[in-house]
Every structure is written in structure tokens, then in C-alpha cells.
PDB file of N, CA and C in Angstrom:
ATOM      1  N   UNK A   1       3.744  -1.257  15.570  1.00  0.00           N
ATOM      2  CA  UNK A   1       3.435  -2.625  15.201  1.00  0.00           C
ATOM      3  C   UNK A   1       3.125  -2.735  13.711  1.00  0.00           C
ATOM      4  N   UNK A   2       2.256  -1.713  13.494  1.00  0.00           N
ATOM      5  CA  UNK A   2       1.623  -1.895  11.437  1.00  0.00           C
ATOM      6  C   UNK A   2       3.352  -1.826  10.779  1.00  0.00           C
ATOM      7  N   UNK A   3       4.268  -0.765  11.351  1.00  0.00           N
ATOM      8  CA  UNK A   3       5.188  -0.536  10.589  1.00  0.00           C
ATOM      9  C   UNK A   3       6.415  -1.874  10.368  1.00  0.00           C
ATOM     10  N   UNK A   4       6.126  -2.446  11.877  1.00  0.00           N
ATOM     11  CA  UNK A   4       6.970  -3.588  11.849  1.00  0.00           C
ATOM     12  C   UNK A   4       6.319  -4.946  11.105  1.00  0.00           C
ATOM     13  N   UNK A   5       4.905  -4.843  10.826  1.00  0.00           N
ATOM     14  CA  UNK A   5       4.491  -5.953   9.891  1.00  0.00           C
ATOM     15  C   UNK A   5       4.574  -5.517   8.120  1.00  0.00           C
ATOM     16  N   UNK A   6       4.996  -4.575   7.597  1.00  0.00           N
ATOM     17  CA  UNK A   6       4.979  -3.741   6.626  1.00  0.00           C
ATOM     18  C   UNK A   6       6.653  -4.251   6.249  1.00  0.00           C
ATOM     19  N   UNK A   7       7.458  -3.559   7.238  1.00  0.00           N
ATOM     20  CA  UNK A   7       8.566  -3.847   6.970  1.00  0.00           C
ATOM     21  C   UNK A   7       9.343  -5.581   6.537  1.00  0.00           C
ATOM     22  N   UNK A   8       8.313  -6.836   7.766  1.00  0.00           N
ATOM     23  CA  UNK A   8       8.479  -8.198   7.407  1.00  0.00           C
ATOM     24  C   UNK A   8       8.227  -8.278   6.380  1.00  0.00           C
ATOM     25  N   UNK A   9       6.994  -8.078   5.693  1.00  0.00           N
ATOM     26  CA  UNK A   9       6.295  -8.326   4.515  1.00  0.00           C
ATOM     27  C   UNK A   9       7.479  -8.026   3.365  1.00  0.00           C
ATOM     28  N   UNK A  10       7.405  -6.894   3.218  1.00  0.00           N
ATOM     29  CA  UNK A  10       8.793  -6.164   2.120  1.00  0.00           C
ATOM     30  C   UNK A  10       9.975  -6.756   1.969  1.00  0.00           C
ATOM     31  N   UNK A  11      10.683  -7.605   3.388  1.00  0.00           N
ATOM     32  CA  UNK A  11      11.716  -8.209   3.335  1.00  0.00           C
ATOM     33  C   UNK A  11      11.633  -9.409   2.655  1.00  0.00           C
ATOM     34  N   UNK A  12      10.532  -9.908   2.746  1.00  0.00           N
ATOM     35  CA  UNK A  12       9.790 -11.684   2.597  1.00  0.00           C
ATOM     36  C   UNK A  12       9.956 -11.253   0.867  1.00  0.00           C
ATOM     37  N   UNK A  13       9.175 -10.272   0.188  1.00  0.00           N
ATOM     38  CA  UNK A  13       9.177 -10.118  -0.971  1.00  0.00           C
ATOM     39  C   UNK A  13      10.468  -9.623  -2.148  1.00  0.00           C
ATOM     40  N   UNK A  14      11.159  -9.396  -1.141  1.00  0.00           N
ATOM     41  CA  UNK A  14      12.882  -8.707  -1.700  1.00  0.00           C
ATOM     42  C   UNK A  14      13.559  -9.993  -1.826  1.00  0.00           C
ATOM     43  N   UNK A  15      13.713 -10.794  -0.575  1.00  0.00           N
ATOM     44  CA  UNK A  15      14.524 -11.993  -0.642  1.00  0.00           C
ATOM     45  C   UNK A  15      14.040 -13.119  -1.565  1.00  0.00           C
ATOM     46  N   UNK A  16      12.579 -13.025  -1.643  1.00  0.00           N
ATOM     47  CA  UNK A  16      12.026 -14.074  -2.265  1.00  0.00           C
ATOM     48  C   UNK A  16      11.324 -14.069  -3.863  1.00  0.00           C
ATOM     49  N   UNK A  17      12.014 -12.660  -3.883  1.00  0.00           N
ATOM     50  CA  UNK A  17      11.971 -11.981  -5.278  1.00  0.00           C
ATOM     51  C   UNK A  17      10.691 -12.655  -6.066  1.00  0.00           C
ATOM     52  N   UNK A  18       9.623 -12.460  -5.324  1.00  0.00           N
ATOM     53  CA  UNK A  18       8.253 -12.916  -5.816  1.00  0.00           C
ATOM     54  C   UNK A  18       7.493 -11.505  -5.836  1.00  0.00           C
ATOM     55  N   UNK A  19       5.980 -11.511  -6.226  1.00  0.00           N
ATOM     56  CA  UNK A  19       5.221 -10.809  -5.877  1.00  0.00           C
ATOM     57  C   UNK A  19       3.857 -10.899  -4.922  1.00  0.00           C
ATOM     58  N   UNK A  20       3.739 -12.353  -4.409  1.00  0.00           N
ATOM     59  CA  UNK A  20       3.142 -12.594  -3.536  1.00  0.00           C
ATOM     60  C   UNK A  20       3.674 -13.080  -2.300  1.00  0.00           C
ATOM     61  N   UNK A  21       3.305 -12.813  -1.573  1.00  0.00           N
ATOM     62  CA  UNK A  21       3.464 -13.659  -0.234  1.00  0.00           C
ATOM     63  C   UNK A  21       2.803 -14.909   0.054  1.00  0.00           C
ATOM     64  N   UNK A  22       3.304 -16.201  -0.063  1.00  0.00           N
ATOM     65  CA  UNK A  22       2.517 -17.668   0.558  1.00  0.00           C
ATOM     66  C   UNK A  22       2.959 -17.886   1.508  1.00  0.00           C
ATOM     67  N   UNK A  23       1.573 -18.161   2.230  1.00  0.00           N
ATOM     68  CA  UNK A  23       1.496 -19.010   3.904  1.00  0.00           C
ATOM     69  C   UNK A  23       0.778 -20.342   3.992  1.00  0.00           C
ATOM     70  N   UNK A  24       2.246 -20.681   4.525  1.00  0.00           N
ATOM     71  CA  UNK A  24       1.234 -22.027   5.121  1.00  0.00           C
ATOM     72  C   UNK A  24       0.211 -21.999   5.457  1.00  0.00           C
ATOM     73  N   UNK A  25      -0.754 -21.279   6.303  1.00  0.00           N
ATOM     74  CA  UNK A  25      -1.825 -21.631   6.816  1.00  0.00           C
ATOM     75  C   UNK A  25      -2.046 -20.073   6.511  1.00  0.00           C
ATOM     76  N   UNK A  26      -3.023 -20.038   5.534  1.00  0.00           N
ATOM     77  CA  UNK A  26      -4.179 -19.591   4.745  1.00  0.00           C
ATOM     78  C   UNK A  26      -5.383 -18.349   5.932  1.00  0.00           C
ATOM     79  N   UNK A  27      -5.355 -19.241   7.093  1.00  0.00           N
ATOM     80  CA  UNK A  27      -6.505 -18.607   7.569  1.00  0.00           C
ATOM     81  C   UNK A  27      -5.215 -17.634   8.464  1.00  0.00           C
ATOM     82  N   UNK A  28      -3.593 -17.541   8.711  1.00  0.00           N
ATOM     83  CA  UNK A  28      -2.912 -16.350   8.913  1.00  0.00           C
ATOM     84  C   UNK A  28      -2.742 -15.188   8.138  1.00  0.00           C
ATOM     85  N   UNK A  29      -3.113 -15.229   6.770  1.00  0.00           N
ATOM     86  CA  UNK A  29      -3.175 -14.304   5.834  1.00  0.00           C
ATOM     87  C   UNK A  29      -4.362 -13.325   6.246  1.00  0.00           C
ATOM     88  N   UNK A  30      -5.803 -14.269   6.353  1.00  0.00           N
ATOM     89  CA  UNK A  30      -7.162 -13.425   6.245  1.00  0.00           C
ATOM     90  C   UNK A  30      -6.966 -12.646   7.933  1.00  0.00           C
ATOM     91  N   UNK A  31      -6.314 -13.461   8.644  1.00  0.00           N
ATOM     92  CA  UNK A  31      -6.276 -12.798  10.239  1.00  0.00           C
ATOM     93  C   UNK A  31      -5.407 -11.367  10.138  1.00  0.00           C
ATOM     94  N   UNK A  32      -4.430 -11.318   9.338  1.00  0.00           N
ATOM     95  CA  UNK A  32      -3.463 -10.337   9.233  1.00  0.00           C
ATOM     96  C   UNK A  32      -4.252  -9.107   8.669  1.00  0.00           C
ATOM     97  N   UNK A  33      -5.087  -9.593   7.419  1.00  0.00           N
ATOM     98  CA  UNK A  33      -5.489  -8.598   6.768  1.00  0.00           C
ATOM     99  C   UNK A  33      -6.619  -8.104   7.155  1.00  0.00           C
ATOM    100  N   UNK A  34      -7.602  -8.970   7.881  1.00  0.00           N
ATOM    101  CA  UNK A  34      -8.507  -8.424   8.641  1.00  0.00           C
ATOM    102  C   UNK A  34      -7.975  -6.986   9.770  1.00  0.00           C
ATOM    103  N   UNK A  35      -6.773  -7.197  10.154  1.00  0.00           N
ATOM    104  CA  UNK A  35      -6.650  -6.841  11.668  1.00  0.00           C
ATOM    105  C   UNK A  35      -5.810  -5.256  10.760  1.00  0.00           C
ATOM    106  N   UNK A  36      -4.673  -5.494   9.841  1.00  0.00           N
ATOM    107  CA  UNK A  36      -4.245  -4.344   9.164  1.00  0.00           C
ATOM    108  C   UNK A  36      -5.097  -4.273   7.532  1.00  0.00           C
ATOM    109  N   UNK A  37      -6.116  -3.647   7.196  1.00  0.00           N
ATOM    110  CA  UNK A  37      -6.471  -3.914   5.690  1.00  0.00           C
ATOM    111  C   UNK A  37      -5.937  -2.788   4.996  1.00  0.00           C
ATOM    112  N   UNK A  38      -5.196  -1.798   5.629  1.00  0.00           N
ATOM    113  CA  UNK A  38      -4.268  -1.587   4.618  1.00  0.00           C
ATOM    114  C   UNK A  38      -3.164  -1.812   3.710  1.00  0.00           C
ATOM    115  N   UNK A  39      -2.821  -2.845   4.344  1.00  0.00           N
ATOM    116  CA  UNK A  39      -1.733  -3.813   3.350  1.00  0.00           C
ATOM    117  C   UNK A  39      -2.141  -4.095   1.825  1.00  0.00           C
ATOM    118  N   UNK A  40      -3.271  -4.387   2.365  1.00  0.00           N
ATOM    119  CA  UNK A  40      -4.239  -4.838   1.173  1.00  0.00           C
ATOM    120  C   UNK A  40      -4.373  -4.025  -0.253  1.00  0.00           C
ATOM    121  N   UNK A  41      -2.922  -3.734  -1.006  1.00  0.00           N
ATOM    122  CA  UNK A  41      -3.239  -2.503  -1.736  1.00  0.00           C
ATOM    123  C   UNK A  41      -4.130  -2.348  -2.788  1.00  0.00           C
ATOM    124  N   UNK A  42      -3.772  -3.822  -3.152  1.00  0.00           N
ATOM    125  CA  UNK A  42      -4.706  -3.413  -5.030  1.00  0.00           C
ATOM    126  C   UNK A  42      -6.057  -3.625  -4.225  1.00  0.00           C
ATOM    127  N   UNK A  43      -6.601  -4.144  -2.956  1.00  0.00           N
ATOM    128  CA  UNK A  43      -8.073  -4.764  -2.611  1.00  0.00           C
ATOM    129  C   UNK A  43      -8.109  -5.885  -3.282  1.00  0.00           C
ATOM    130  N   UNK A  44      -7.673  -6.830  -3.278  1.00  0.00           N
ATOM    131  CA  UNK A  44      -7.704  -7.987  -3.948  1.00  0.00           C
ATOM    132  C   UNK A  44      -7.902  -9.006  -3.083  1.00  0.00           C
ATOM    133  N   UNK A  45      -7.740  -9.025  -1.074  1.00  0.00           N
ATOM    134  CA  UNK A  45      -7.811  -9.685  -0.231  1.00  0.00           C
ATOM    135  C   UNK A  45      -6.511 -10.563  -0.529  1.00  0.00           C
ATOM    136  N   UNK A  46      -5.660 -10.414  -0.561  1.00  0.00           N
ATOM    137  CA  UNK A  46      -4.123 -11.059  -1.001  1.00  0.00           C
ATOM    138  C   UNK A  46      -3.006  -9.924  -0.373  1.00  0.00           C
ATOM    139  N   UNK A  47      -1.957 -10.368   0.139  1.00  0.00           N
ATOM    140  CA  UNK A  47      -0.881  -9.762   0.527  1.00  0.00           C
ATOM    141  C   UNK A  47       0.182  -9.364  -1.125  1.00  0.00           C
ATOM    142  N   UNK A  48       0.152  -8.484  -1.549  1.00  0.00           N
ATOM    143  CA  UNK A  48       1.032  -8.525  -2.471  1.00  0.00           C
ATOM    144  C   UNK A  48       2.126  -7.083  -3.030  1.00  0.00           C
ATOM    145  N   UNK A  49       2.532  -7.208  -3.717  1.00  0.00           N
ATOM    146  CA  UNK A  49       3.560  -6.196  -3.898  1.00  0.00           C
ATOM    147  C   UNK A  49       2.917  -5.671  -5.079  1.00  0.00           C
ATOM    148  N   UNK A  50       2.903  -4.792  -5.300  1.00  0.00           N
ATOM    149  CA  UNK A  50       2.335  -3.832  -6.812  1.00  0.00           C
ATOM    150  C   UNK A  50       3.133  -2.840  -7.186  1.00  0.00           C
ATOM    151  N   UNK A  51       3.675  -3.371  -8.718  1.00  0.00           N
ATOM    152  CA  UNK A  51       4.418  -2.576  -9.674  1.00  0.00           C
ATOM    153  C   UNK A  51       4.347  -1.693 -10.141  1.00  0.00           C
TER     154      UNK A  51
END
């Protein structure tokens, strides 16, 4: 499951050639990262990609 939310994430950020991820609804971000906080790389409480 972590690997298959890892892998969405990466795709979301390739196609959308950003470095953050935005969600509509705000309180799906803190639920995600609560539940995996390793995503969380820099610790910033933000989903993001780091260069």
C-alpha cells in the first residue's frame, strides 16, 4: 500500500511537472501524512518532491 501511494504521488509530480502536490481538500493531505509520515521528506508537513 505505502509503495502504491509513493508511486501515485511521483506520477502526479512527473505529469504535472511541479514540485508540490495540491489538493482540493487540505484536510486529505494532513490524513495521508499522518497515516504515512514518511513521505514527508524535507519535514515540512507538505507532500513534495526534493531536488
Amino acid at each position: 500500500m505505502r509503495i502504491e501511494i509513493l508511486i501515485i504521488l511521483f506520477t502526479f509530480n512527473i505529469l504535472g511537472h511541479k514540485d508540490e502536490i495540491k489538493f482540493e481538500n487540505p484536510n486529505f493531505e494532513r490524513i495521508v501524512l499522518s497515516k504515512y509520515p514518511e513521505i514527508d521528506l524535507n519535514s515540512n508537513e507538505r507532500i513534495e518532491v526534493t531536488r
